[in-house]
Protein backbone atom coordinates (compact mmCIF):
# COMPACT_ATOMS: atom_id res chain seq x y z
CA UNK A 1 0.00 0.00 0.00
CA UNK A 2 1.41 3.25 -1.29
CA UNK A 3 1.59 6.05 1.39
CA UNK A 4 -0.97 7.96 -0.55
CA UNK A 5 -3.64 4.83 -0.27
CA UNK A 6 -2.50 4.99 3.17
CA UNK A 7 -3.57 8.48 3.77
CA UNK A 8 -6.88 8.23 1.96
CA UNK A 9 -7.66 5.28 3.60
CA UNK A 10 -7.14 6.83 7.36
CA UNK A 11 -8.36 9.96 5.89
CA UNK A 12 -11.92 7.93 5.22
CA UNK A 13 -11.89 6.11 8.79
CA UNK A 14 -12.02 9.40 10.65
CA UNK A 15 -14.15 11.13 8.65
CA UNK A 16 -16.97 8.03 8.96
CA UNK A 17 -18.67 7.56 5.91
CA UNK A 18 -18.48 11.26 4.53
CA UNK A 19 -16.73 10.17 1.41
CA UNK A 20 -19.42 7.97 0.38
CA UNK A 21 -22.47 10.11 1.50
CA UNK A 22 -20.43 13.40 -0.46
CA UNK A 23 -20.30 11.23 -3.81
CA UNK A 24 -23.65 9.60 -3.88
CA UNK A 25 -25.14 12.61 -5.90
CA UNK A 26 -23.74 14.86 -8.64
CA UNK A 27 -21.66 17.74 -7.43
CA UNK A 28 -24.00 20.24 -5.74
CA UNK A 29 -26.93 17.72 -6.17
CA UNK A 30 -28.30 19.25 -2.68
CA UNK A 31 -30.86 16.38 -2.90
CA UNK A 32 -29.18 14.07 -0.63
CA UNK A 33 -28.54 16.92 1.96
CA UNK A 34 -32.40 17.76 1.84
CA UNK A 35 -34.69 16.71 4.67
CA UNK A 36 -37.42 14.17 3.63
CA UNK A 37 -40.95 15.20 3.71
CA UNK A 38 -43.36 14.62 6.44
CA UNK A 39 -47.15 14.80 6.08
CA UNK A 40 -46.83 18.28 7.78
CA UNK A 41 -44.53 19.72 4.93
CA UNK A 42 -47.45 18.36 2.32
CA UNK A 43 -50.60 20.50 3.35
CA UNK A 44 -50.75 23.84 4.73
CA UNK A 45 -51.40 23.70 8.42
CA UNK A 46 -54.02 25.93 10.74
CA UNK A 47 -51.53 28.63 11.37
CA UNK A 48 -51.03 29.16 8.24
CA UNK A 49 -54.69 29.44 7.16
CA UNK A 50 -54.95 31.85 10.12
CA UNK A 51 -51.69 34.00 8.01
CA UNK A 52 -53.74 33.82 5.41
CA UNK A 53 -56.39 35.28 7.54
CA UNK A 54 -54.50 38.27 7.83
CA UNK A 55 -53.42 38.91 4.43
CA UNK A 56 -55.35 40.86 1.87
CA UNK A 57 -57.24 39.25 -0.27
CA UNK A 58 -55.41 40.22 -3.49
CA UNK A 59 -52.57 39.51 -2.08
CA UNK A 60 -52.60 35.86 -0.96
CA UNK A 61 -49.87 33.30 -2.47
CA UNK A 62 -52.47 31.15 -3.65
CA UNK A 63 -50.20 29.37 -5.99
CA UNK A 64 -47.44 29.27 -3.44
CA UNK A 65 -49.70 27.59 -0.98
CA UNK A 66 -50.93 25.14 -3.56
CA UNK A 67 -47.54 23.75 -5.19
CA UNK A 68 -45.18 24.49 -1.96
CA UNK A 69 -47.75 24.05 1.21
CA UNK A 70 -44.58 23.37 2.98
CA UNK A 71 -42.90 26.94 2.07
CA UNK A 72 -46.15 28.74 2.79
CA UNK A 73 -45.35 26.70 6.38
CA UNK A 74 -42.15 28.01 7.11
CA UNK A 75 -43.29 32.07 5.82
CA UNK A 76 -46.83 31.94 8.14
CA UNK A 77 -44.24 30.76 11.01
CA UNK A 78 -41.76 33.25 10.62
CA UNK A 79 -44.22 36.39 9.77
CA UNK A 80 -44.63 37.32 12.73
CA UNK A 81 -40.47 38.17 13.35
CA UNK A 82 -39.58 40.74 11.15
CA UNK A 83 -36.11 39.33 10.67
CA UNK A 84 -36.63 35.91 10.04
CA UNK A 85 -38.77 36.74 7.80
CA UNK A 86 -36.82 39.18 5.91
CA UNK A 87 -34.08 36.23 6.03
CA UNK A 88 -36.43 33.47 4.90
CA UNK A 89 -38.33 35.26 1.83
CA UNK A 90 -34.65 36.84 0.76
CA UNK A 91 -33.38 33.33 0.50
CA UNK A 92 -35.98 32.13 -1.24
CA UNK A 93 -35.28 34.97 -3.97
CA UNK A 94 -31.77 34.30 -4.26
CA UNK A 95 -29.96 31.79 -5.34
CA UNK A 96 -26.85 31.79 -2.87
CA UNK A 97 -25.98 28.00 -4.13
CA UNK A 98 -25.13 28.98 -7.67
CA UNK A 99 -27.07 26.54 -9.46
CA UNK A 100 -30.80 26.46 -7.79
CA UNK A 101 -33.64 25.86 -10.85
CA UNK A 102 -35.59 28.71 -9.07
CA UNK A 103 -39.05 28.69 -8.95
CA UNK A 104 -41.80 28.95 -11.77
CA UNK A 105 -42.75 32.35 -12.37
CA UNK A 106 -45.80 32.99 -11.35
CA UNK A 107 -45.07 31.73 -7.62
CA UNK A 108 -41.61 33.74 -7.81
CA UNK A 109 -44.10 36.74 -8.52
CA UNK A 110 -46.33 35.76 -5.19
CA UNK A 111 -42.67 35.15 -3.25
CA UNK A 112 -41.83 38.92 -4.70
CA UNK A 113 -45.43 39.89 -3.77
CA UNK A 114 -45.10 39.12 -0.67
CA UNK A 115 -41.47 40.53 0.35
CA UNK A 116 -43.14 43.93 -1.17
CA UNK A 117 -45.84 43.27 1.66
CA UNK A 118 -43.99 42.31 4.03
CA UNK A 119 -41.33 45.72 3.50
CA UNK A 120 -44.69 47.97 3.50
CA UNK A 121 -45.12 46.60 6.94
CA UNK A 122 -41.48 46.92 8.10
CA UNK A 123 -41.55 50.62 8.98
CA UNK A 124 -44.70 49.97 11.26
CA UNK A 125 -42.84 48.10 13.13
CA UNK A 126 -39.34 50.22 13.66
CA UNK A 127 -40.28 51.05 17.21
CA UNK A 128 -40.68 47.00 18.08
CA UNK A 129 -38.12 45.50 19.42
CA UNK A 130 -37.94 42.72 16.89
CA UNK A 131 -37.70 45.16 13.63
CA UNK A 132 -34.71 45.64 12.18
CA UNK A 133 -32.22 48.51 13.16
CA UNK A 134 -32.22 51.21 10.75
CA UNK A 135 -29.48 54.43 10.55
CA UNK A 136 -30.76 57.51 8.85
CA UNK A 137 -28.85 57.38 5.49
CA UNK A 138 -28.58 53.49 4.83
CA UNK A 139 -29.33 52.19 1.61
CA UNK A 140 -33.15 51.23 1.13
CA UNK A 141 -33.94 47.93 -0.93
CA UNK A 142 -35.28 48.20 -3.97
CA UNK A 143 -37.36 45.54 -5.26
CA UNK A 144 -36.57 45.07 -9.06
CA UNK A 145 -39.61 44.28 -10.92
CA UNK A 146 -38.97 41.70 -13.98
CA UNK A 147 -41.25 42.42 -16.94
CA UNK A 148 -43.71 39.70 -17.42
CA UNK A 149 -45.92 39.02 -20.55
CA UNK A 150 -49.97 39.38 -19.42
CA UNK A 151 -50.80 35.89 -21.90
CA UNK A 152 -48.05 34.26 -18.80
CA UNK A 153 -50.13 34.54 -16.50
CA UNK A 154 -52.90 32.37 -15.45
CA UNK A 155 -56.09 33.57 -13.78
């Protein structure tokens, strides 16, 4: 056994299995990594019909809630602290893994919907202790808005 065998070889003892668990899926195949789903994660659950609730009618992620129950979850959880939420829904906008698929377009338009409700609410909230520290003269976020045909969308 060359000394280089030998390495690898002690080098996959201590680590315990990582090797094989790293190569089972193509590189950055985050599938592997992923939790599996639970019957919670496949229907939306009371708390988030009571979110829902609260939300304007015109503005409810209807498609979100349909296709990604478990998403719509996580967001009804969070809404109620401002920074997790401001975490969560930035994260699901972008793609900090480099190659994410994204999401379809009409529920990234409800995920972009609802950031743009959930920043209208965000100075409301400056004198809570859970909002966000802001200093007079910080950049603002803009939201970009992505042009999108009308025939695209589906009513």
């Amino acid at each position: 056994m060359s000394i280089l065998e030998n390495a690898v070889s002690r080098l996959r003892r201590l680590l315990g299995g990582w090797s094989r668990r790293l190569c089972r899926g193509a590189p950055g195949d985050w599938s592997q990594t992923r939790a599996p789903l639970v019957d919670e994660d496949r229907v939306m659950l009371s708390h988030t019909h009571a979110w829902l609730r609260g939300i304007a009618n015109g503005q409810h992620p209807k498609q979100l809630c349909r296709h990604y129950p478990r998403i719509a979850n996580r967001i009804a959880t969070r809404w109620s602290d401002v920074r997790a939420t401001d975490r969560l829904l930035l994260d699901l906008m972008i793609d900090r893994r480099g190659n994410r698929m994204g999401f379809p377009p009409r529920i990234r338009q409800e995920i972009e919907r609802l950031y743009g409700l959930h920043a209208r609410r965000m100075p409301l909230l400056r004198g809570h202790p859970s909002a966000p520290a802001v200093r007079p003269g910080s950049p603002r976020r803009v939201r970009a808005h992505s042009p999108v045909a009308v025939s695209s969308i589906k009513r």
